[in-house]
Protein backbone atom coordinates (compact mmCIF):
# COMPACT_ATOMS: atom_id res chain seq x y z
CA UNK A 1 -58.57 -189.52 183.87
CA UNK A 2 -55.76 -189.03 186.46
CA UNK A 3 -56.49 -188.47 189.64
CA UNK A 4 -54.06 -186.70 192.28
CA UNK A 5 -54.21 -185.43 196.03
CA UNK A 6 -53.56 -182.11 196.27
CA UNK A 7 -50.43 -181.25 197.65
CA UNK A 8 -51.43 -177.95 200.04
CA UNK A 9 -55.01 -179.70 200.56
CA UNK A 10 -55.76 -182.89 201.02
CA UNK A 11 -59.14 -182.60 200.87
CA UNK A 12 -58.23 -181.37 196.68
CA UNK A 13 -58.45 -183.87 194.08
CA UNK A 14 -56.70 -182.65 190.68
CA UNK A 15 -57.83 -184.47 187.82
CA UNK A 16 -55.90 -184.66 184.92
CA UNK A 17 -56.77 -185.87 181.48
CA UNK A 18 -55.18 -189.73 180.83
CA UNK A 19 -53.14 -189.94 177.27
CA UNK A 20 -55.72 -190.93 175.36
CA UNK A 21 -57.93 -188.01 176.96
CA UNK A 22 -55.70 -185.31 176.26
CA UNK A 23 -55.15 -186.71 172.41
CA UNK A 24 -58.67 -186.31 172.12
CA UNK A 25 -58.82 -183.18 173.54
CA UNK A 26 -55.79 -182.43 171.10
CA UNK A 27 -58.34 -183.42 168.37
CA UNK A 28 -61.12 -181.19 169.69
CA UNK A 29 -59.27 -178.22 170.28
CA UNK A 30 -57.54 -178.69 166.48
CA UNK A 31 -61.48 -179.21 165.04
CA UNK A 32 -62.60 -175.65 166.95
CA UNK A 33 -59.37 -173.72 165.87
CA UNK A 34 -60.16 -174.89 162.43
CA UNK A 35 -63.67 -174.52 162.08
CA UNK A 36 -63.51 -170.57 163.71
CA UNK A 37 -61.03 -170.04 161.16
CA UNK A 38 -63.38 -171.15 158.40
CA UNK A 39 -65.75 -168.82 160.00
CA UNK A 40 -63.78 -165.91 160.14
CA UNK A 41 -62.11 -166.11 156.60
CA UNK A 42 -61.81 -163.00 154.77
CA UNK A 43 -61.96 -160.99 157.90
CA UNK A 44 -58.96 -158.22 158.47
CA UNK A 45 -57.15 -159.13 161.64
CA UNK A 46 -58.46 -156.12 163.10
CA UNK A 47 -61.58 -157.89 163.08
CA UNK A 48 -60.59 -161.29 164.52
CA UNK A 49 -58.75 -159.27 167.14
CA UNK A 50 -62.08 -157.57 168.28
CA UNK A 51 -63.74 -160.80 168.28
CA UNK A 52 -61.60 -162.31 170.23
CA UNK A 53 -61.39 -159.18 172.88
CA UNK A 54 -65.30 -159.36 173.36
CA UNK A 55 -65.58 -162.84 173.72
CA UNK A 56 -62.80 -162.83 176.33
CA UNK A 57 -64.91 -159.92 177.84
CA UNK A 58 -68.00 -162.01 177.28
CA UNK A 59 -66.65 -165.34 178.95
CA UNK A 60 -65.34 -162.96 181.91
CA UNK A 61 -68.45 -161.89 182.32
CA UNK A 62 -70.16 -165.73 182.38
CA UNK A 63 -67.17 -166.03 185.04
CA UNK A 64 -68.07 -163.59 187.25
CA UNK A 65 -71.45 -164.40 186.96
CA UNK A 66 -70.93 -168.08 187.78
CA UNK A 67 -68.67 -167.20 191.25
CA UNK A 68 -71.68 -165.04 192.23
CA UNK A 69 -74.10 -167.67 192.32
């Protein structure tokens, strides 16, 4: 992990994946694309494309939620 001041507040600390963090993220992110497409094979794309619109709304939601507490 990286770690930087933040340029407008220096109270801010931005953290920033190191190289071999953001390969394994790389690796993550490749193993979650690959494993929803496995679960959504044979849908239409009309059907991924709702998926992904309530789970946008979903995580929004969670957001929202989160901030209020």
């Amino acid at each position: 992990m990286v770690r930087e001041r933040d340029p407008d507040d220096p109270c801010v600390q931005l953290l920033h994946p190191s190289d071999r963090g953001g390969e394994f993220l790389a690796l993550a992110d490749a193993r979650m694309r690959r494993e929803a497409d496995a679960r959504t094979d044979g849908w239409s794309p009309d059907e991924v494309r709702t998926l992904r619109t309530l789970l946008a709304r979903c995580n929004e939601a969670a957001s929202a939620v989160a901030e209020d507490e």
